[in-house]
N, C-alpha and C. Protein backbone atom coordinates (compact mmCIF):
# COMPACT_ATOMS: atom_id res chain seq x y z
N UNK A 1 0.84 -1.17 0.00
CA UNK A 1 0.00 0.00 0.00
C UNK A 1 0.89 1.25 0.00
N UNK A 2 0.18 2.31 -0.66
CA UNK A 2 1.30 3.67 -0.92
C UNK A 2 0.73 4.90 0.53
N UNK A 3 1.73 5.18 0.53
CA UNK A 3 1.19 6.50 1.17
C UNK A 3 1.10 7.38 0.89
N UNK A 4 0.45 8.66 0.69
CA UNK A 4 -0.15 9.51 0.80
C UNK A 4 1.11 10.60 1.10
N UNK A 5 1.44 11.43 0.22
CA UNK A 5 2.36 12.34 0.79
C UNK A 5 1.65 14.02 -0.10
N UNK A 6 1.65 14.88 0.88
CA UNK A 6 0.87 16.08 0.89
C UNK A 6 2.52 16.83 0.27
N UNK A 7 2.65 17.73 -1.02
CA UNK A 7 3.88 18.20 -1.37
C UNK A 7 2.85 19.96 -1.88
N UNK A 8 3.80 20.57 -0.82
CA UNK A 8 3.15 21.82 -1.70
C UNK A 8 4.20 22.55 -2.28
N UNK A 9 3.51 23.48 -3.72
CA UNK A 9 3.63 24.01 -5.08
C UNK A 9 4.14 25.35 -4.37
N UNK A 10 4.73 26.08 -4.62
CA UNK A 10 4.89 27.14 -4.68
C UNK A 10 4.03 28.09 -5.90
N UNK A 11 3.33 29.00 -5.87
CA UNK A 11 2.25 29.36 -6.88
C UNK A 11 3.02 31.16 -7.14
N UNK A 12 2.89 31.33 -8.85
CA UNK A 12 3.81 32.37 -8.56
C UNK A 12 2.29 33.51 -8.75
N UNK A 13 2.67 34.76 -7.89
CA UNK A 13 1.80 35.73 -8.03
C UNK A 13 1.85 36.70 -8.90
N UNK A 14 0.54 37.02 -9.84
CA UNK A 14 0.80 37.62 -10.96
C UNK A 14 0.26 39.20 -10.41
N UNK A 15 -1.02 39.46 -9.32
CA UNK A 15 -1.22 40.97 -8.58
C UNK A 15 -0.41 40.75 -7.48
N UNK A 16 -0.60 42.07 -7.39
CA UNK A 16 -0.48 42.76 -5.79
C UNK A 16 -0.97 41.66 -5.03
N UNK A 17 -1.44 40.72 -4.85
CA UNK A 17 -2.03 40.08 -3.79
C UNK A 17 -3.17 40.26 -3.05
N UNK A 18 -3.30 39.91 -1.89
CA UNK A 18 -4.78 40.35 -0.83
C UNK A 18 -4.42 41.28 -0.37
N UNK A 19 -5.23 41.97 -0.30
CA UNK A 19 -5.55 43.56 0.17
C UNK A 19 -6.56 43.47 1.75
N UNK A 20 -5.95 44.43 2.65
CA UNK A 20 -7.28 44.23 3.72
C UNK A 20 -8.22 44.98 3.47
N UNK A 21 -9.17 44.03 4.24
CA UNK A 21 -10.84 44.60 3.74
C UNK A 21 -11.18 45.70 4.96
N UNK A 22 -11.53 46.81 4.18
CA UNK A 22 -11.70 48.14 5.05
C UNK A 22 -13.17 47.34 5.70
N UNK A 23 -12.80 47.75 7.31
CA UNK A 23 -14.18 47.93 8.22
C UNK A 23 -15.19 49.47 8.07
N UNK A 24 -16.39 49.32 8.10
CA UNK A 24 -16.83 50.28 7.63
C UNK A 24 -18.59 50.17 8.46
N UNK A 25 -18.91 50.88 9.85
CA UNK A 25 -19.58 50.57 10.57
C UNK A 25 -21.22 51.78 10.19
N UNK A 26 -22.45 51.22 9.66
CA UNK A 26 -23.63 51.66 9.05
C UNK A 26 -24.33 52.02 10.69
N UNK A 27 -25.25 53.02 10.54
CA UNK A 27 -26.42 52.81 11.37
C UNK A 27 -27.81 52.65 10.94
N UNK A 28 -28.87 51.90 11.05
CA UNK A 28 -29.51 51.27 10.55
C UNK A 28 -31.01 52.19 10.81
N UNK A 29 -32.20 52.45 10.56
CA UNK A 29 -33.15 52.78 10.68
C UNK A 29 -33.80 52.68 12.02
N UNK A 30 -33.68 51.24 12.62
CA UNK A 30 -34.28 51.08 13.73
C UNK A 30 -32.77 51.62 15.03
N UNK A 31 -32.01 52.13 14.26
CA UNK A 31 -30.88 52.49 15.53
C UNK A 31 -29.75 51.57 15.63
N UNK A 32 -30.33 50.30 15.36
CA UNK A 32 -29.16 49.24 15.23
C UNK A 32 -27.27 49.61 14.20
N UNK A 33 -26.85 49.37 14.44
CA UNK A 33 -25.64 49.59 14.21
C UNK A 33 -25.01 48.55 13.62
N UNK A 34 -24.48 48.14 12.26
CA UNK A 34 -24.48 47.28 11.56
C UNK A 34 -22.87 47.23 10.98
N UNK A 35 -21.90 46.25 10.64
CA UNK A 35 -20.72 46.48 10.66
C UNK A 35 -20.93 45.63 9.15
N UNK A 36 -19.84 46.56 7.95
CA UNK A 36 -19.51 45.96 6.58
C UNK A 36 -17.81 45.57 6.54
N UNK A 37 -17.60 44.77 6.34
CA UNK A 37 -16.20 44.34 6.13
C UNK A 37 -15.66 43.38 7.40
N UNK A 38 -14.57 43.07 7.04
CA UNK A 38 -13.91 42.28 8.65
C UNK A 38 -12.77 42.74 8.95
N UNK A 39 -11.71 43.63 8.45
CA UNK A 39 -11.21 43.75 8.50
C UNK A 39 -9.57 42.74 8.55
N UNK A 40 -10.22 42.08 7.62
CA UNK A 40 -8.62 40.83 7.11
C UNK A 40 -8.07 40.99 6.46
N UNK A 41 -6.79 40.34 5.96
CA UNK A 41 -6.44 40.51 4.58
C UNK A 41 -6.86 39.96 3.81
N UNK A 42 -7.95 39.27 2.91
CA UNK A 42 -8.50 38.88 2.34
C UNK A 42 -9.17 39.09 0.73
N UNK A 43 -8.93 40.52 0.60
CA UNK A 43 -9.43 41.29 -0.66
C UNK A 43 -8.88 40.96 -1.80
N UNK A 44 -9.32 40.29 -3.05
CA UNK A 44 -9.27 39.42 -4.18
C UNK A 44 -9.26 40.34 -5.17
N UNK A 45 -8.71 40.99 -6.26
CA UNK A 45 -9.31 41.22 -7.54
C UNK A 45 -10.29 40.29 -8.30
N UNK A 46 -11.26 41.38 -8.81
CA UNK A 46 -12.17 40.14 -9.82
C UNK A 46 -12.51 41.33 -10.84
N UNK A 47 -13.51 40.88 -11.68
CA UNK A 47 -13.75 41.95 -13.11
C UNK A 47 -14.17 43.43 -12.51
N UNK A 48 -15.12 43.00 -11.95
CA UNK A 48 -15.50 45.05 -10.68
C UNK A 48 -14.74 45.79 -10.20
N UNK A 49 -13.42 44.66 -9.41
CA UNK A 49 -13.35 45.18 -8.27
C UNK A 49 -12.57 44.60 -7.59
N UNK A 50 -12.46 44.82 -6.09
CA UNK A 50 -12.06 43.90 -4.88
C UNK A 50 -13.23 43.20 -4.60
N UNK A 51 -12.71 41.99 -3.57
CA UNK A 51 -13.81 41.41 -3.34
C UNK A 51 -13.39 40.24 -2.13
N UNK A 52 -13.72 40.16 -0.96
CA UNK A 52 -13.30 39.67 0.16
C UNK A 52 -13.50 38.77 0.46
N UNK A 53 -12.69 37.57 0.13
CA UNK A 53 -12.58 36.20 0.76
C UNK A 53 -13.30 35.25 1.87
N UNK A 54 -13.14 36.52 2.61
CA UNK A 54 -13.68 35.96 4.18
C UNK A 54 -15.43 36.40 4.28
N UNK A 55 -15.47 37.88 4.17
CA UNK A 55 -16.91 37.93 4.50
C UNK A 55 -17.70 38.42 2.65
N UNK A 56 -16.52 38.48 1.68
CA UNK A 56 -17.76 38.82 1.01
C UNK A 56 -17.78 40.51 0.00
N UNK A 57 -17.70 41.39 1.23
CA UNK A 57 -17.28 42.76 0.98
C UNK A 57 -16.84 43.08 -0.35
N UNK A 58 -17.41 43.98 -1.21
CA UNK A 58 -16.91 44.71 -2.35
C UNK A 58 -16.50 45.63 -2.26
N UNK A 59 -15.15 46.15 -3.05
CA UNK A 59 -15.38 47.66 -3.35
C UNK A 59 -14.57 47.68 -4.96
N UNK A 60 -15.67 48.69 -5.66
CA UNK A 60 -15.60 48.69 -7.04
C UNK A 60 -14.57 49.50 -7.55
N UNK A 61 -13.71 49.22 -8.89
CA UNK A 61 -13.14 49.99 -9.50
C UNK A 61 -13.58 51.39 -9.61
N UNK A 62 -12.27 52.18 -9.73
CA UNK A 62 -13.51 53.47 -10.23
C UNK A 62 -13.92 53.87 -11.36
N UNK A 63 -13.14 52.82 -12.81
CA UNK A 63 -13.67 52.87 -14.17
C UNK A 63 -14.03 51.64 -14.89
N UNK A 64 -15.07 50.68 -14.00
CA UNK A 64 -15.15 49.31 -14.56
C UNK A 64 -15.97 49.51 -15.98
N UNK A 65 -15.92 48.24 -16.48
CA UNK A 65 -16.50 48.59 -17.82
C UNK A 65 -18.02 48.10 -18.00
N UNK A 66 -18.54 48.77 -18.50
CA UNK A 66 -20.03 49.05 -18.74
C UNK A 66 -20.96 47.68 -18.32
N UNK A 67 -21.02 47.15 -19.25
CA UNK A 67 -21.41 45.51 -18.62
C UNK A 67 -21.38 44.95 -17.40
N UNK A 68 -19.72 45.48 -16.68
CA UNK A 68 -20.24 44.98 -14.99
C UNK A 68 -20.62 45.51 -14.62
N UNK A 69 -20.55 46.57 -14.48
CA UNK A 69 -21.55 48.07 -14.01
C UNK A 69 -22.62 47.28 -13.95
N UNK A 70 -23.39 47.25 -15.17
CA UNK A 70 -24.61 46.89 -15.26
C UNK A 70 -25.01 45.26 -14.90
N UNK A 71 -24.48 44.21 -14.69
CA UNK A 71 -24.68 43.54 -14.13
C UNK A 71 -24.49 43.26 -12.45
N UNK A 72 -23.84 44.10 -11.99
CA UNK A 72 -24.09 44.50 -10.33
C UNK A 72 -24.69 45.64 -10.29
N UNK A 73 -25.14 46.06 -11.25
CA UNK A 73 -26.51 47.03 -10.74
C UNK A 73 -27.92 46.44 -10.81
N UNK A 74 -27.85 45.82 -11.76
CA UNK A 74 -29.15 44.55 -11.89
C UNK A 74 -29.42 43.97 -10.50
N UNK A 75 -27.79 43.35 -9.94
CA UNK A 75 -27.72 41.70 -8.88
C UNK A 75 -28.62 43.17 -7.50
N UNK A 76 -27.88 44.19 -7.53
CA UNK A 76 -28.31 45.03 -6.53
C UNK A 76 -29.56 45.44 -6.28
N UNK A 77 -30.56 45.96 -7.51
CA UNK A 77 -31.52 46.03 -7.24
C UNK A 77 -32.91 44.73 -6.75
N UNK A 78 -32.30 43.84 -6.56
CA UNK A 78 -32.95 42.85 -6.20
C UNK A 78 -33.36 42.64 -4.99
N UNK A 79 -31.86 43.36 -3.86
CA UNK A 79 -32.43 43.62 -2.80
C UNK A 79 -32.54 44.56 -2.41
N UNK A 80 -33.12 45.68 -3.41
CA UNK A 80 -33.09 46.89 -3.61
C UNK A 80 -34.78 47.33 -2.42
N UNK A 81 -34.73 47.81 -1.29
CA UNK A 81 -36.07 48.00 -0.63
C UNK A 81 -36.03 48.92 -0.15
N UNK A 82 -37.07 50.14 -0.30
CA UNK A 82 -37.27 51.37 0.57
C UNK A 82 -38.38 51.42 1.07
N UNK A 83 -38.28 52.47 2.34
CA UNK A 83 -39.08 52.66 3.06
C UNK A 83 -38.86 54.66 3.63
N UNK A 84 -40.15 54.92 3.70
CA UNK A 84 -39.87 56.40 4.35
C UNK A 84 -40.47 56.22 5.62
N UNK A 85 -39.49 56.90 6.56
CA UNK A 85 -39.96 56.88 8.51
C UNK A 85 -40.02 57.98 8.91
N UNK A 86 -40.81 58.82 9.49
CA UNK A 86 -40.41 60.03 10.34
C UNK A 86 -40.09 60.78 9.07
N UNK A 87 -40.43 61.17 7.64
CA UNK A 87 -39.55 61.86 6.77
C UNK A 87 -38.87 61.43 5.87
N UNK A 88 -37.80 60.65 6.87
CA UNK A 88 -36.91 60.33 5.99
C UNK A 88 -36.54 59.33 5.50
N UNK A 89 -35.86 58.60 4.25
CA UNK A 89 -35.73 57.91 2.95
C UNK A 89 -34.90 56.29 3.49
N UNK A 90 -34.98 55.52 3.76
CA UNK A 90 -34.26 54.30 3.71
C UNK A 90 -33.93 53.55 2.65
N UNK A 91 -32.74 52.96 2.44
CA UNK A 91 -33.23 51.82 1.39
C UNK A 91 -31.93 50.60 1.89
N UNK A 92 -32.76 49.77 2.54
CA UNK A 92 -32.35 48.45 3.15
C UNK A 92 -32.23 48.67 4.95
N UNK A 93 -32.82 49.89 5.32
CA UNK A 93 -32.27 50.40 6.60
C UNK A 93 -30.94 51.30 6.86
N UNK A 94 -30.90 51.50 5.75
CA UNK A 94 -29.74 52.54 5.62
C UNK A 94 -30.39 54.13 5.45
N UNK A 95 -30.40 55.22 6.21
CA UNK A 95 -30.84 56.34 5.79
C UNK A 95 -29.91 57.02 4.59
N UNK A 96 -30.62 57.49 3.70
CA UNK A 96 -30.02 57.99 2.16
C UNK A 96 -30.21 59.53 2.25
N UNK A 97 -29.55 60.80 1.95
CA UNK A 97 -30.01 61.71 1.67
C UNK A 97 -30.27 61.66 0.07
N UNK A 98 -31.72 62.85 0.09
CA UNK A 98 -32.19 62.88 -1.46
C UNK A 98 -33.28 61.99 -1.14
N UNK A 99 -33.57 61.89 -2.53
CA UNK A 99 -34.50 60.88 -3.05
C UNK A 99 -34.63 59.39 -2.43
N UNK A 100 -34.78 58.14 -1.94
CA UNK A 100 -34.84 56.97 -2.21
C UNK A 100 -34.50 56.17 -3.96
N UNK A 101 -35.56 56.43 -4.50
CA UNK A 101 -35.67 56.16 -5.54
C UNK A 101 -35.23 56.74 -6.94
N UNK A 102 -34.13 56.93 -7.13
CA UNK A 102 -33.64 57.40 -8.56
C UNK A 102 -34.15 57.12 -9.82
N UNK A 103 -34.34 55.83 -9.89
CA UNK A 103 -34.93 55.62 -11.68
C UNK A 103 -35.93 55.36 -11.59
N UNK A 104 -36.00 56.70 -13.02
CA UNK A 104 -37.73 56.53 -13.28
C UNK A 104 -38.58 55.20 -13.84
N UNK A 105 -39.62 55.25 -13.53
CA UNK A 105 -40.48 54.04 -14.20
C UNK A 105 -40.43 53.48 -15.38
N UNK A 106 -40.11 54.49 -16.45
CA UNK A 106 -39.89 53.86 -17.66
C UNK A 106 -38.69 53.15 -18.12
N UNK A 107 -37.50 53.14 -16.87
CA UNK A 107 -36.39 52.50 -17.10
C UNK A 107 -36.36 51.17 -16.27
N UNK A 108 -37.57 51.00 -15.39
CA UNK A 108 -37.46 49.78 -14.65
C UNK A 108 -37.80 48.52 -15.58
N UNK A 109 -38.84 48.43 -16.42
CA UNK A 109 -38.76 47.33 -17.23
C UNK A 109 -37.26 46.52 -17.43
N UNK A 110 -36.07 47.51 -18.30
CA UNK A 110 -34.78 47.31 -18.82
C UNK A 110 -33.98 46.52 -17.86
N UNK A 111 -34.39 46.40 -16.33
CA UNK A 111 -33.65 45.66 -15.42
C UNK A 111 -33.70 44.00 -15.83
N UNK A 112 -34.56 43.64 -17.05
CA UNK A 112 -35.11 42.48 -16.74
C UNK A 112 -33.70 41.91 -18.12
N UNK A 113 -32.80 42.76 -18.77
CA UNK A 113 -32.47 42.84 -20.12
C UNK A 113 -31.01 42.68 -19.62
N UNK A 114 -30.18 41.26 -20.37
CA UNK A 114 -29.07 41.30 -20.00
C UNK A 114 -28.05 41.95 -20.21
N UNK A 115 -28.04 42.81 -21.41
CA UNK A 115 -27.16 44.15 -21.87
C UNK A 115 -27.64 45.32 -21.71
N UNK A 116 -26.45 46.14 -21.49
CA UNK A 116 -26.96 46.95 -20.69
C UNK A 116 -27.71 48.17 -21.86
N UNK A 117 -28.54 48.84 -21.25
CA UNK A 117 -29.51 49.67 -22.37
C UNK A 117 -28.77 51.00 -22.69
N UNK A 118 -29.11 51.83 -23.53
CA UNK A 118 -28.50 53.07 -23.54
C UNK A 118 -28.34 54.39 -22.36
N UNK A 119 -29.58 54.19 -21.69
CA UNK A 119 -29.35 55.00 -20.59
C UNK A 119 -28.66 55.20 -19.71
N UNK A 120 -27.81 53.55 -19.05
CA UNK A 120 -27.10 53.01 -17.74
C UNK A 120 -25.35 54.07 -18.17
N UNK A 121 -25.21 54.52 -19.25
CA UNK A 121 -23.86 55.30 -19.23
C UNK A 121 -24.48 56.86 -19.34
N UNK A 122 -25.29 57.54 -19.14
CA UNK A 122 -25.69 58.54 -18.70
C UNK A 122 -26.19 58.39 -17.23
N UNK A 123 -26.98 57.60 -16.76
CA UNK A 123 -27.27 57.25 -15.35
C UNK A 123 -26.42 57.48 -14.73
N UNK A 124 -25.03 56.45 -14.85
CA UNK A 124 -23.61 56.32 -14.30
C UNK A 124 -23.12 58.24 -14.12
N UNK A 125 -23.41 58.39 -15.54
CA UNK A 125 -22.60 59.90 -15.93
C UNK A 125 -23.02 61.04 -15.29
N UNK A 126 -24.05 61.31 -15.22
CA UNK A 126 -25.38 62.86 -14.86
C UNK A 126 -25.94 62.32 -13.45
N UNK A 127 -26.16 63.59 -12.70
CA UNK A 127 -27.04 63.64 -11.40
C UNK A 127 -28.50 63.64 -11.43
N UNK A 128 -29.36 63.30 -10.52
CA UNK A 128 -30.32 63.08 -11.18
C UNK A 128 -31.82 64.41 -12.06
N UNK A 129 -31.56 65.26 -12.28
CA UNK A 129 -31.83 66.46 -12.69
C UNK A 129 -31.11 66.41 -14.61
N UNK A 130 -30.11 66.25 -14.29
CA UNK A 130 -29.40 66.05 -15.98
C UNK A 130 -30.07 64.44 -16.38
N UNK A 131 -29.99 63.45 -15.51
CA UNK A 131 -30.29 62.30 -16.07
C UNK A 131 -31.72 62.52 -16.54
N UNK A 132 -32.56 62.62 -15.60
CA UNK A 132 -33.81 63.38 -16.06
C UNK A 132 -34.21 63.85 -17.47
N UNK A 133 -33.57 64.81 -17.61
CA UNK A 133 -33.26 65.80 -18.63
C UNK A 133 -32.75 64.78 -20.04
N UNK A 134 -32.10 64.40 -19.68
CA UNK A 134 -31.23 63.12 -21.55
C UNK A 134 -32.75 62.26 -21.57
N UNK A 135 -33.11 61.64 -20.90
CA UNK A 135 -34.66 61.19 -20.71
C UNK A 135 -35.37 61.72 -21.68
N UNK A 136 -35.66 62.82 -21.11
CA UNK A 136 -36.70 63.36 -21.72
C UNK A 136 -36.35 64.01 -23.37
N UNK A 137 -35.03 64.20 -23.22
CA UNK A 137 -34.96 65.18 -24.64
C UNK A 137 -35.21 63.31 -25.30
N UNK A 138 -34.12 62.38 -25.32
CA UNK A 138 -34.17 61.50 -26.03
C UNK A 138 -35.16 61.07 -26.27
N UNK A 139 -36.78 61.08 -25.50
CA UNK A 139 -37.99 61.26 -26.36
C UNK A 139 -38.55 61.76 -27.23
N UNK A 140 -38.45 62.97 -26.96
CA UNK A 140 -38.68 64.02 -28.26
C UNK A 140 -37.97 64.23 -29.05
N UNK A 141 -36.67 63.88 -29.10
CA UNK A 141 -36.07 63.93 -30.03
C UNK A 141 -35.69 62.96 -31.14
């Protein structure tokens, strides 16, 4: 009978490596106090972004390309939920200044569409007053 011998590879690294995952502590609607990250070294490159090993945690490029954009804006609005309390705007228990809700109705259908539509690089681009605005001219026009 053979035995079993465990030999490890040396693996050569082509990034920077793991990055630690910034802690980053929310307060929540009902008061609760909610913690994002773990603070490990754990942080992965992937097509977005970073992305954390241990708990999960993203944080996005700041010029990813259009398509992931739009496919973690899709995965996001899914657990996309607001609520208004006392005034003011939640969305997941997170208080938001502004609006809650940014996109208008006639762009919610397009969430259902796996490429991304013409609007999502003006969305990205304009605040919501200009985004508004390309909206509307691109109707009438």
């Amino acid at each position: 009978m053979k035995k079993l011998r465990l030999v490890r590879t040396p693996v050569k690294k082509t990034g920077p490596g793991l990055v630690q995952c910034p802690v980053v502590m929310f307060s929540l609607a009902n008061g609760e106090v909610t913690k994002r990250g773990c603070g490990r070294k754990g942080m992965s490159e992937f097509d977005g972004g970073l992305r954390c090993l241990y708990c999960g945690n993203y944080i996005y490029k700041k010029s990813p390309s259009l398509e992931s954009m739009w496919f973690h804006f899709r995965w996001a609005r899914e657990f996309w939920r607001i609520h208004n309390e006392q005034g003011l705007d939640f969305v997941n228990g997170i208080p938001v200044t502004g609006r809650a809700e940014t996109l208008p109705a006639s762009c919610l259908p397009d969430l259902a569409e796996s490429q991304p539509p013409r609007w999502v690089a003006y969305f990205l681009k304009y605040n919501d007053r200009e985004f508004r605005e390309y909206l509307f001219n691109s109707k009438t026009g």
